[in-house]
PDB file of N, CA and C in Angstrom:
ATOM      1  N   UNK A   1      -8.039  -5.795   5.170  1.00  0.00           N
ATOM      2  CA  UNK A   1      -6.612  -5.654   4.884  1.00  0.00           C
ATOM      3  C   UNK A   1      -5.811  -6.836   5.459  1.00  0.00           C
ATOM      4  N   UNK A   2      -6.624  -7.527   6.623  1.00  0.00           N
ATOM      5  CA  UNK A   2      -5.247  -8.271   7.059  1.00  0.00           C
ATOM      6  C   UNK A   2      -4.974  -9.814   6.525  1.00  0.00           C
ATOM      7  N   UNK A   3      -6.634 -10.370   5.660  1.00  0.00           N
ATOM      8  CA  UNK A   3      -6.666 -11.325   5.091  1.00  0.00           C
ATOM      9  C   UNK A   3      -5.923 -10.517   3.531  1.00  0.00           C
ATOM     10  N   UNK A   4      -5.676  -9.773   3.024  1.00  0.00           N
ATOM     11  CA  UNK A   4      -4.915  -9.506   1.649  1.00  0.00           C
ATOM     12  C   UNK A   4      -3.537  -9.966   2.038  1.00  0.00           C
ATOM     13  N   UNK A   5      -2.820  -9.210   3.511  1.00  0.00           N
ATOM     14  CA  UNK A   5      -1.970  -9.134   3.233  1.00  0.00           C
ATOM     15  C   UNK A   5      -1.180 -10.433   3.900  1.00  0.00           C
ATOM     16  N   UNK A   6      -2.152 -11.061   4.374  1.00  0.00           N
ATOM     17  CA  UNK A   6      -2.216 -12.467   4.868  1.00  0.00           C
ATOM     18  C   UNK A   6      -1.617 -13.840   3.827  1.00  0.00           C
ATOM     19  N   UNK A   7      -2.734 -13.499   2.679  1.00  0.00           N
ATOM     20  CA  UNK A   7      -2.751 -14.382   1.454  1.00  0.00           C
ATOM     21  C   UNK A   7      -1.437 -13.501   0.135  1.00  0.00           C
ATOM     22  N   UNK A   8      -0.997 -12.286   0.646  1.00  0.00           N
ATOM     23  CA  UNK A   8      -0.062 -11.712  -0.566  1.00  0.00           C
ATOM     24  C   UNK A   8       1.040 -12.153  -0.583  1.00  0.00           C
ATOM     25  N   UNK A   9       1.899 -12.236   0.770  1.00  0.00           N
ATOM     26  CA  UNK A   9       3.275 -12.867   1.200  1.00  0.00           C
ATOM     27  C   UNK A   9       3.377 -14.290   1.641  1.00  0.00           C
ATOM     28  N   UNK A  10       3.894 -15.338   0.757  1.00  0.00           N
ATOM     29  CA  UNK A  10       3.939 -16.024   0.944  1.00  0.00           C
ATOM     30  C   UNK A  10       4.589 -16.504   2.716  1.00  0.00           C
ATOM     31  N   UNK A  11       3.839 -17.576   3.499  1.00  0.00           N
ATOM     32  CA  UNK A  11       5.099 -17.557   5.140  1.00  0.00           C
ATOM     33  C   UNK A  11       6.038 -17.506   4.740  1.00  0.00           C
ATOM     34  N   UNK A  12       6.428 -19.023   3.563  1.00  0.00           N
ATOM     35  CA  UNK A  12       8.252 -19.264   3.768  1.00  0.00           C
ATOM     36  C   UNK A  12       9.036 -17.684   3.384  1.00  0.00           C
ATOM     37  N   UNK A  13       8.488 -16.868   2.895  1.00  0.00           N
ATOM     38  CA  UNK A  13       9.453 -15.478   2.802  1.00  0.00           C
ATOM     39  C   UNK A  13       9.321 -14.198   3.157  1.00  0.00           C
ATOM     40  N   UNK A  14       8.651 -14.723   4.821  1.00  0.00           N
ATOM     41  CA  UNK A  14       8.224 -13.602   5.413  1.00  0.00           C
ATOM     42  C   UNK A  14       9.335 -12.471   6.667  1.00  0.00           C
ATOM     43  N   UNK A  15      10.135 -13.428   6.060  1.00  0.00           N
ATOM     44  CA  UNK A  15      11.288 -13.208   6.680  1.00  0.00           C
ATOM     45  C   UNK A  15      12.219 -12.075   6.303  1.00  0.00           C
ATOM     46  N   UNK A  16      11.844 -11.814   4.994  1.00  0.00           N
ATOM     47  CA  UNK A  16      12.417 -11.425   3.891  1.00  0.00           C
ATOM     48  C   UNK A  16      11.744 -10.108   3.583  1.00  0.00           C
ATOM     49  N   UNK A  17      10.396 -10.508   3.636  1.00  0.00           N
ATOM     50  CA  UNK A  17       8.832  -9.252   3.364  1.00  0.00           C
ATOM     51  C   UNK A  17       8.431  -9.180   3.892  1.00  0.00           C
ATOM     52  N   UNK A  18       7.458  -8.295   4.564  1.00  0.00           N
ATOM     53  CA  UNK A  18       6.093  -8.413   5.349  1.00  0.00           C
ATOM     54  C   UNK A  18       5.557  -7.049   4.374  1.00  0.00           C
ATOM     55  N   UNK A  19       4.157  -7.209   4.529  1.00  0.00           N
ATOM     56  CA  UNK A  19       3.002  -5.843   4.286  1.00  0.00           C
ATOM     57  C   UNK A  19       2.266  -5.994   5.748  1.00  0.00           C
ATOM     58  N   UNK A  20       2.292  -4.497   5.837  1.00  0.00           N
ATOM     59  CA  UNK A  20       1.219  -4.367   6.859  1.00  0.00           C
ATOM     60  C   UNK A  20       0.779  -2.776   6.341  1.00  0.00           C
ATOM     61  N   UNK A  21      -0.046  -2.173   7.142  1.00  0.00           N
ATOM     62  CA  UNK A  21      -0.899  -1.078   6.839  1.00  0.00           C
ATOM     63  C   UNK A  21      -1.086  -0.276   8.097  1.00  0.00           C
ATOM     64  N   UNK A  22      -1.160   0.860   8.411  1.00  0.00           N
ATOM     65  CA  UNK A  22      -1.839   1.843   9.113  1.00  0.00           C
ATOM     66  C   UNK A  22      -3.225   2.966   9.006  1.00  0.00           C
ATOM     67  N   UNK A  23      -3.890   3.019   9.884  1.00  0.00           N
ATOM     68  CA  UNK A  23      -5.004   3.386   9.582  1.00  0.00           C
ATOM     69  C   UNK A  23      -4.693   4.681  10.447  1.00  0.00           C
ATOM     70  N   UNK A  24      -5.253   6.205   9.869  1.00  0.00           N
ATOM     71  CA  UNK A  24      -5.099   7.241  10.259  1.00  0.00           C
ATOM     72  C   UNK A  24      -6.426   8.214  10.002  1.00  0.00           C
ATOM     73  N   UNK A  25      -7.340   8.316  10.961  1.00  0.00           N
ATOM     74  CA  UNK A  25      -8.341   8.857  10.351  1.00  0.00           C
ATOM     75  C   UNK A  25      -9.104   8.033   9.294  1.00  0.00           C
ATOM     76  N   UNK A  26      -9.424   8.913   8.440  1.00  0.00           N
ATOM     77  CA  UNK A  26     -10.122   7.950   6.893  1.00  0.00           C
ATOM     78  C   UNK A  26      -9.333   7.961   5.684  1.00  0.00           C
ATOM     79  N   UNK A  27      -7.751   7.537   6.302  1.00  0.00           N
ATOM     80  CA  UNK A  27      -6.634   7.076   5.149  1.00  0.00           C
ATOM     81  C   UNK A  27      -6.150   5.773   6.062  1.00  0.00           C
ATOM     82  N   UNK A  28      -6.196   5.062   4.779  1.00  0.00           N
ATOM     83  CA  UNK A  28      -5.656   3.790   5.305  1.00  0.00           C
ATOM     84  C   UNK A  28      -4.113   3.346   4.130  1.00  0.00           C
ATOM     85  N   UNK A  29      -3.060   3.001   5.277  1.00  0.00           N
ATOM     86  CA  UNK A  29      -1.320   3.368   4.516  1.00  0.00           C
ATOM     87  C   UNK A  29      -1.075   2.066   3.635  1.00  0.00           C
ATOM     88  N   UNK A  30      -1.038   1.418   3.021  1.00  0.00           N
ATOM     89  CA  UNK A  30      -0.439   0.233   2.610  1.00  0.00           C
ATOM     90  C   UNK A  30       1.232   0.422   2.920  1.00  0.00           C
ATOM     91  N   UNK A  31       2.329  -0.548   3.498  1.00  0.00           N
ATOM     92  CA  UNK A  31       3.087  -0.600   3.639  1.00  0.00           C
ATOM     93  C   UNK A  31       3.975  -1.791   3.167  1.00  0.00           C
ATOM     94  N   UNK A  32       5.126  -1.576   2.413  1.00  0.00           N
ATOM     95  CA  UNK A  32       5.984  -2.810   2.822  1.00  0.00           C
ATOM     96  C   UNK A  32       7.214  -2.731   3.304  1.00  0.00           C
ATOM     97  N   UNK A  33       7.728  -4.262   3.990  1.00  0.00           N
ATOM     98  CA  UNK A  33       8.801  -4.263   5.127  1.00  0.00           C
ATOM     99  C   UNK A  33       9.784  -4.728   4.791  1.00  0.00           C
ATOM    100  N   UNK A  34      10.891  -4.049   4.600  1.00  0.00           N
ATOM    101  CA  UNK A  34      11.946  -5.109   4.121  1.00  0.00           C
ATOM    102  C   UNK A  34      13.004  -5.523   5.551  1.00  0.00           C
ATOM    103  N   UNK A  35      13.887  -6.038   5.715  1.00  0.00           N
ATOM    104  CA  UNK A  35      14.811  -5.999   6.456  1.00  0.00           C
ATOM    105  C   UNK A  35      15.901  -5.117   6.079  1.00  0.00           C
ATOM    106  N   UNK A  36      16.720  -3.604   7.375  1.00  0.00           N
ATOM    107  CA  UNK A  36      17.670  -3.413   6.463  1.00  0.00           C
ATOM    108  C   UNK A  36      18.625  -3.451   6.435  1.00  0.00           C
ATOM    109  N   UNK A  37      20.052  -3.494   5.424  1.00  0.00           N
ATOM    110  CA  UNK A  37      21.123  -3.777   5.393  1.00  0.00           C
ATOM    111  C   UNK A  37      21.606  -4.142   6.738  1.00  0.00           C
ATOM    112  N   UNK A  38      22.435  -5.303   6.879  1.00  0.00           N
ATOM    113  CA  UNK A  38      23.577  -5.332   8.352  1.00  0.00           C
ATOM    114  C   UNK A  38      22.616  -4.988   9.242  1.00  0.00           C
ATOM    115  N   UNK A  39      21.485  -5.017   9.888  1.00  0.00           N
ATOM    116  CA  UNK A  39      20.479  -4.538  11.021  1.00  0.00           C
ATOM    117  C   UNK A  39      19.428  -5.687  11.201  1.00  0.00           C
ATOM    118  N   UNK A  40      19.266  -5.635  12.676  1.00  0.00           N
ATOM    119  CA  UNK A  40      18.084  -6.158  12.538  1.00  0.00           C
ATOM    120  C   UNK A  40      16.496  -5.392  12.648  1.00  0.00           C
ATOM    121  N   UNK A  41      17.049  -4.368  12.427  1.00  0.00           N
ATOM    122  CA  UNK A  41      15.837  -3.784  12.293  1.00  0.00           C
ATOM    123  C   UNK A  41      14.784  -4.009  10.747  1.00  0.00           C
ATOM    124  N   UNK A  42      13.838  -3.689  10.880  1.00  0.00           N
ATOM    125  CA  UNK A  42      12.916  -3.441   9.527  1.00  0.00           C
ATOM    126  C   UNK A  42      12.774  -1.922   9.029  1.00  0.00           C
ATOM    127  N   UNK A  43      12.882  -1.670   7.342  1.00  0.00           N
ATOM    128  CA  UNK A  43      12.246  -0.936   6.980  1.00  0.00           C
ATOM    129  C   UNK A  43      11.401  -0.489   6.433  1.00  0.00           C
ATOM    130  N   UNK A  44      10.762   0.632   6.779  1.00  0.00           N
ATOM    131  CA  UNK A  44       9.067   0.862   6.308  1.00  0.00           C
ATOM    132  C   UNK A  44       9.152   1.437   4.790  1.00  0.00           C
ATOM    133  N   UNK A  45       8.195   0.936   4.031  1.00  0.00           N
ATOM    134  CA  UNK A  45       8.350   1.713   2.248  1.00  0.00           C
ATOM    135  C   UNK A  45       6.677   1.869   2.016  1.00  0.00           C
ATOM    136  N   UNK A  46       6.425   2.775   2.087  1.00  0.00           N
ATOM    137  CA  UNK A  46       4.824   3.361   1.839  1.00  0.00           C
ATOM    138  C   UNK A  46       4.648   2.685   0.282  1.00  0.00           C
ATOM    139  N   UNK A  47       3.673   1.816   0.004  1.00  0.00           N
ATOM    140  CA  UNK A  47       3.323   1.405  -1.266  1.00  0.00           C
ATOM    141  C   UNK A  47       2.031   2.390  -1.925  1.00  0.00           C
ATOM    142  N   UNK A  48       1.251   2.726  -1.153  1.00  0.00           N
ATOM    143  CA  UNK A  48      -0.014   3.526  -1.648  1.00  0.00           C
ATOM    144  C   UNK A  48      -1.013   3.562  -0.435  1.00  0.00           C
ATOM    145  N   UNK A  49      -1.922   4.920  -0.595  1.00  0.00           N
ATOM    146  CA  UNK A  49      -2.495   5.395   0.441  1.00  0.00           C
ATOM    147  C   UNK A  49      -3.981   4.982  -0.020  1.00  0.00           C
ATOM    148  N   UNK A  50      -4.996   5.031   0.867  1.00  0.00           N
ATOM    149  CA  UNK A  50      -6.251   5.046   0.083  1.00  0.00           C
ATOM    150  C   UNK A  50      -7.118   5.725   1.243  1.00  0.00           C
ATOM    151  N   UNK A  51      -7.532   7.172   0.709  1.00  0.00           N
ATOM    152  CA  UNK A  51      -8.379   8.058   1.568  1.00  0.00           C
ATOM    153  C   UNK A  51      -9.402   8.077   1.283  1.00  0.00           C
ATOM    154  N   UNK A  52     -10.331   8.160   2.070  1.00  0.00           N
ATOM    155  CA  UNK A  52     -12.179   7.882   1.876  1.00  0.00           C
ATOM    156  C   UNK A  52     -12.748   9.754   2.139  1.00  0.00           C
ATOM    157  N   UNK A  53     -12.575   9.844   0.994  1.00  0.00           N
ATOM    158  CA  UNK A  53     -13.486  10.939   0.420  1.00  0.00           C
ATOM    159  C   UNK A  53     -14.465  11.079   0.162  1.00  0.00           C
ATOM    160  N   UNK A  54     -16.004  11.970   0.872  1.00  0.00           N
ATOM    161  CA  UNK A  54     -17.142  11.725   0.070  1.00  0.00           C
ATOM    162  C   UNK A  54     -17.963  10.225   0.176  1.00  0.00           C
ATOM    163  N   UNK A  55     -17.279   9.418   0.451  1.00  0.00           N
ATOM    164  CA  UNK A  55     -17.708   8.336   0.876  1.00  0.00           C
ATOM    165  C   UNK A  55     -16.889   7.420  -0.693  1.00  0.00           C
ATOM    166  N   UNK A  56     -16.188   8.049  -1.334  1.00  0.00           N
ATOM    167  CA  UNK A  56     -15.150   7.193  -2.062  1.00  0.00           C
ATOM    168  C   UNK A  56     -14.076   7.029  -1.603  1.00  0.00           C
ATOM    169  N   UNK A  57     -13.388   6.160  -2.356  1.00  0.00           N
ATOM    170  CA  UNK A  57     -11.623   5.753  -1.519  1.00  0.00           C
ATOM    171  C   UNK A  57     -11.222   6.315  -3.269  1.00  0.00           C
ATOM    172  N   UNK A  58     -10.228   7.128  -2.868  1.00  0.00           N
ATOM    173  CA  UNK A  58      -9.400   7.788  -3.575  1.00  0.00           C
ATOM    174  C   UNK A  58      -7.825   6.769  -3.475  1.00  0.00           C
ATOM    175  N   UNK A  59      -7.228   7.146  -4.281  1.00  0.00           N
ATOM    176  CA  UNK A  59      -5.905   6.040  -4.392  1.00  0.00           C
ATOM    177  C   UNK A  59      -4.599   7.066  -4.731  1.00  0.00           C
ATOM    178  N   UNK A  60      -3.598   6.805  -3.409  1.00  0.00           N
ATOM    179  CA  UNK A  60      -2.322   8.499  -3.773  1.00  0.00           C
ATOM    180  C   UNK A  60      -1.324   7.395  -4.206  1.00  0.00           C
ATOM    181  N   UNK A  61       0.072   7.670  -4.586  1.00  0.00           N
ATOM    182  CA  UNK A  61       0.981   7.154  -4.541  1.00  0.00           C
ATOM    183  C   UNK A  61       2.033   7.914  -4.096  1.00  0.00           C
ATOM    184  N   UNK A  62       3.031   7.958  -3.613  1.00  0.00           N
ATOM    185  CA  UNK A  62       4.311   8.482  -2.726  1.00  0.00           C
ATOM    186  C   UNK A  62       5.520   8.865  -3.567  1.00  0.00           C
ATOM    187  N   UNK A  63       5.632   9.786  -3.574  1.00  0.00           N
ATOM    188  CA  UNK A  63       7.085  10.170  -4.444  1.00  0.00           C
ATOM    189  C   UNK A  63       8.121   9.994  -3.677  1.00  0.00           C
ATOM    190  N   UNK A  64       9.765  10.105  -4.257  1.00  0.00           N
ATOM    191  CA  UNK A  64      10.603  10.167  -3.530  1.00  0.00           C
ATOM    192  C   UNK A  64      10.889  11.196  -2.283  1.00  0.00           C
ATOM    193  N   UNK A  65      10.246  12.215  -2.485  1.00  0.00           N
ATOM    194  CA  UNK A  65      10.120  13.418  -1.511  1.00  0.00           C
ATOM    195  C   UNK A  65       9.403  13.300  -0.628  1.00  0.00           C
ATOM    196  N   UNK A  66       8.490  12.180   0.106  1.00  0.00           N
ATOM    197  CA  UNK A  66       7.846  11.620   0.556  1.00  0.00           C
ATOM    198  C   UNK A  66       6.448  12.448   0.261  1.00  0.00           C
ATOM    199  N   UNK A  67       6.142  12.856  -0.934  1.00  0.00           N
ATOM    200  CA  UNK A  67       4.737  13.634  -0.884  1.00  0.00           C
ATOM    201  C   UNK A  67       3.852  12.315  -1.889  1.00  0.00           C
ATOM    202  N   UNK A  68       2.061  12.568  -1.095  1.00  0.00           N
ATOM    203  CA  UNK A  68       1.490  11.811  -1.632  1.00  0.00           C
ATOM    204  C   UNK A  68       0.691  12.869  -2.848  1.00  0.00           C
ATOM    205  N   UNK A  69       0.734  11.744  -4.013  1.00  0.00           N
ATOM    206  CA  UNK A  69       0.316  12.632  -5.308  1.00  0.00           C
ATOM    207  C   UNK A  69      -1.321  11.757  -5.664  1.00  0.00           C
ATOM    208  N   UNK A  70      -2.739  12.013  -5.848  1.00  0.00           N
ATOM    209  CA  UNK A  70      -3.716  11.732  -6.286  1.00  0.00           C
ATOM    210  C   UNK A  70      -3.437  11.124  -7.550  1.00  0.00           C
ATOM    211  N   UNK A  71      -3.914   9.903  -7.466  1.00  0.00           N
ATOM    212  CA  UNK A  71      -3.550   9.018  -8.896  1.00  0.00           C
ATOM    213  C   UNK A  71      -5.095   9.467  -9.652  1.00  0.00           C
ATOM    214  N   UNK A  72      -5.256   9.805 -10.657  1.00  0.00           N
ATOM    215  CA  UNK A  72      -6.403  10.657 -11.113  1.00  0.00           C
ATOM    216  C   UNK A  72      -6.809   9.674 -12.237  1.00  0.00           C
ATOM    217  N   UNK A  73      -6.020   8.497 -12.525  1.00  0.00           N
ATOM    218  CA  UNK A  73      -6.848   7.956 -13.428  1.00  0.00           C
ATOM    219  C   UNK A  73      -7.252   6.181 -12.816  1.00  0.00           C
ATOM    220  N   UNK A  74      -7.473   6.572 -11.726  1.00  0.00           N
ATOM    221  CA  UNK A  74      -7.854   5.445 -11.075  1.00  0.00           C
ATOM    222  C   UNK A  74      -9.117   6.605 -10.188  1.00  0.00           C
ATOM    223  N   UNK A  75     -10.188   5.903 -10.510  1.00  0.00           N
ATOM    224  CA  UNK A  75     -11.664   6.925 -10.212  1.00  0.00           C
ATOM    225  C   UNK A  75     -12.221   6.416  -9.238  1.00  0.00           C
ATOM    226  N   UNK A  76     -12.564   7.304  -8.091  1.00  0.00           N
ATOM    227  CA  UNK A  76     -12.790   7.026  -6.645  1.00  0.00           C
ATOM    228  C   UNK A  76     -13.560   6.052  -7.034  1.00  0.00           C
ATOM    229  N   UNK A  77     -13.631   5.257  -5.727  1.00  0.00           N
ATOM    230  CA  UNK A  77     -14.933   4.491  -5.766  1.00  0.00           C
ATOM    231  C   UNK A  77     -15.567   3.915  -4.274  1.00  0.00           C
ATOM    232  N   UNK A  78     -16.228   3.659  -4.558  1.00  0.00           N
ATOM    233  CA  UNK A  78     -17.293   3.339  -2.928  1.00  0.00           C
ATOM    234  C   UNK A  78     -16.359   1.934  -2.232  1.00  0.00           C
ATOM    235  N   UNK A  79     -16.220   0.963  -3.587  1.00  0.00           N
ATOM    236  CA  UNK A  79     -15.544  -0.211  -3.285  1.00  0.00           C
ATOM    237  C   UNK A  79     -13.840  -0.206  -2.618  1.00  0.00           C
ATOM    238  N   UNK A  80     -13.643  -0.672  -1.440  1.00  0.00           N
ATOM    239  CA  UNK A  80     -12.235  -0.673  -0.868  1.00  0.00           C
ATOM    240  C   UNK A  80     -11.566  -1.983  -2.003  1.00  0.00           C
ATOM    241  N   UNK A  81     -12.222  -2.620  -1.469  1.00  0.00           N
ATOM    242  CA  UNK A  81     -11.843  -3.625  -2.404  1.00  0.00           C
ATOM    243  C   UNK A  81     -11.318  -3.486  -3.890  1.00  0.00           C
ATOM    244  N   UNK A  82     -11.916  -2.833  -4.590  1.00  0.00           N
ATOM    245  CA  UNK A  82     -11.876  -2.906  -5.606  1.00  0.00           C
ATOM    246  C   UNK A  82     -10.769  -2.201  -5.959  1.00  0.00           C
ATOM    247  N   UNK A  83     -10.784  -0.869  -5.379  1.00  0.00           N
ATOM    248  CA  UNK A  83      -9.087  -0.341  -5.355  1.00  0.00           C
ATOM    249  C   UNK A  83      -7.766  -1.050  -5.226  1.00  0.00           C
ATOM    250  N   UNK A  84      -8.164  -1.725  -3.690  1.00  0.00           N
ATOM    251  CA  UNK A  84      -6.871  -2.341  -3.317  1.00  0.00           C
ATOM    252  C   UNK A  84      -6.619  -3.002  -4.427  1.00  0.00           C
ATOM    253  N   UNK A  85      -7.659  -3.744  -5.101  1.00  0.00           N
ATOM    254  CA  UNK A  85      -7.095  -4.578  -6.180  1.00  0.00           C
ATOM    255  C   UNK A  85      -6.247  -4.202  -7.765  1.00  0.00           C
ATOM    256  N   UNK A  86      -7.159  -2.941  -7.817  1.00  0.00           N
ATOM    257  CA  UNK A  86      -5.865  -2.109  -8.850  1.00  0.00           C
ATOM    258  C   UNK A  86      -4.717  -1.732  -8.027  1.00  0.00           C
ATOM    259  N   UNK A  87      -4.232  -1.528  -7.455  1.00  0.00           N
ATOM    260  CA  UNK A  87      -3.059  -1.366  -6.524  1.00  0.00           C
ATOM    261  C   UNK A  87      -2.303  -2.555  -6.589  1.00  0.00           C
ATOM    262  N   UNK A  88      -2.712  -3.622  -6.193  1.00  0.00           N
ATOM    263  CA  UNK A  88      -2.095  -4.912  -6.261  1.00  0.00           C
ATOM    264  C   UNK A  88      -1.522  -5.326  -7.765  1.00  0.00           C
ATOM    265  N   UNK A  89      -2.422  -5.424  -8.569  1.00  0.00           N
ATOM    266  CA  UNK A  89      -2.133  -5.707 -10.146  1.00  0.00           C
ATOM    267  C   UNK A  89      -0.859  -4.552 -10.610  1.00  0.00           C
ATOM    268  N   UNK A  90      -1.071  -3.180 -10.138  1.00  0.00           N
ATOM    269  CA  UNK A  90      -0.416  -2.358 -10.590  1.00  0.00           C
ATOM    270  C   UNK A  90       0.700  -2.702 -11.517  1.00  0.00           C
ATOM    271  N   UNK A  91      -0.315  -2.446 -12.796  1.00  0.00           N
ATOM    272  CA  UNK A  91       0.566  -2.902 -14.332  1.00  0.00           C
ATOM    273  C   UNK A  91       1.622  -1.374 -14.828  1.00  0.00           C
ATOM    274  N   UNK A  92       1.703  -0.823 -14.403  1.00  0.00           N
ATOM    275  CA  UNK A  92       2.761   0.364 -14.781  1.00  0.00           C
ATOM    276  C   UNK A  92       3.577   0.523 -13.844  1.00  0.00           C
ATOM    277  N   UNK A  93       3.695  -0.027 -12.589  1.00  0.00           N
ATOM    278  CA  UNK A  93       4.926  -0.072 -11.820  1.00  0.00           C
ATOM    279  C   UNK A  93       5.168   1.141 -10.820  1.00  0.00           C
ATOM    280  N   UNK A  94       3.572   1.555 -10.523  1.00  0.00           N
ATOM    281  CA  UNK A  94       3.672   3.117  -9.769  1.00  0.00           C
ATOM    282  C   UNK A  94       3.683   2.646  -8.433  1.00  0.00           C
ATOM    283  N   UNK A  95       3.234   1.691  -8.180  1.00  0.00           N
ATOM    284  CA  UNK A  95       3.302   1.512  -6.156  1.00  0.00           C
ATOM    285  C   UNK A  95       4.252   0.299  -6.035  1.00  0.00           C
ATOM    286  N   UNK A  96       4.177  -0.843  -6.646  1.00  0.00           N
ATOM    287  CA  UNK A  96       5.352  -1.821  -6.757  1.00  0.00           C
ATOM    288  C   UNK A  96       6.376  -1.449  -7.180  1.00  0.00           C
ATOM    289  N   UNK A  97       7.643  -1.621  -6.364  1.00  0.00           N
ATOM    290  CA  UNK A  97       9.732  -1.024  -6.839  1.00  0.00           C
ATOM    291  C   UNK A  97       9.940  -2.611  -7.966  1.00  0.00           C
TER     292      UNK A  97
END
């Protein structure tokens, strides 16, 4: 995770973004950071979860209610990798705002 999210955000606009992730058990959080309004604080925006089930990584996405929903047409798989990478591409706009 930390070389993805290493090579995803460019430096010059890290100022702006960051991704980072949390690991909880056998779910690991994808996160992104924005800065918010008038603050210097950061805020946290859950992009997608990926729980190791069975010895697959399953892939949730986050509703506004903060509940995570099983993306069911993305099919577990052994590969981390290979998930994160449908996650990243995400061509229908379910984990990227």
């Amino acid at each position: 995770m930390t070389d993805y999210i290493e090579q995803k955000i460019p430096k010059h606009i890290r100022n702006q973004i960051r991704l980072n992730y949390k690991i909880r058990g056998n779910n690991i959080t994808l996160i992104e950071e924005r800065p918010a309004f008038m603050s210097d604080e950061w805020v946290e925006l859950d992009v997608a979860q990926f729980r190791l089930d069975q010895n697959k990584w399953k892939v949730y996405w986050r509703d506004s209610k903060n509940k995570w929903h099983f993306v069911d047409d993305i099919v577990p798989d052994e590969d981390f990798e290979k998930q994160l990478k449908i996650v990243d591409t995400d061509n229908r706009g379910l984990f990227w705002g």
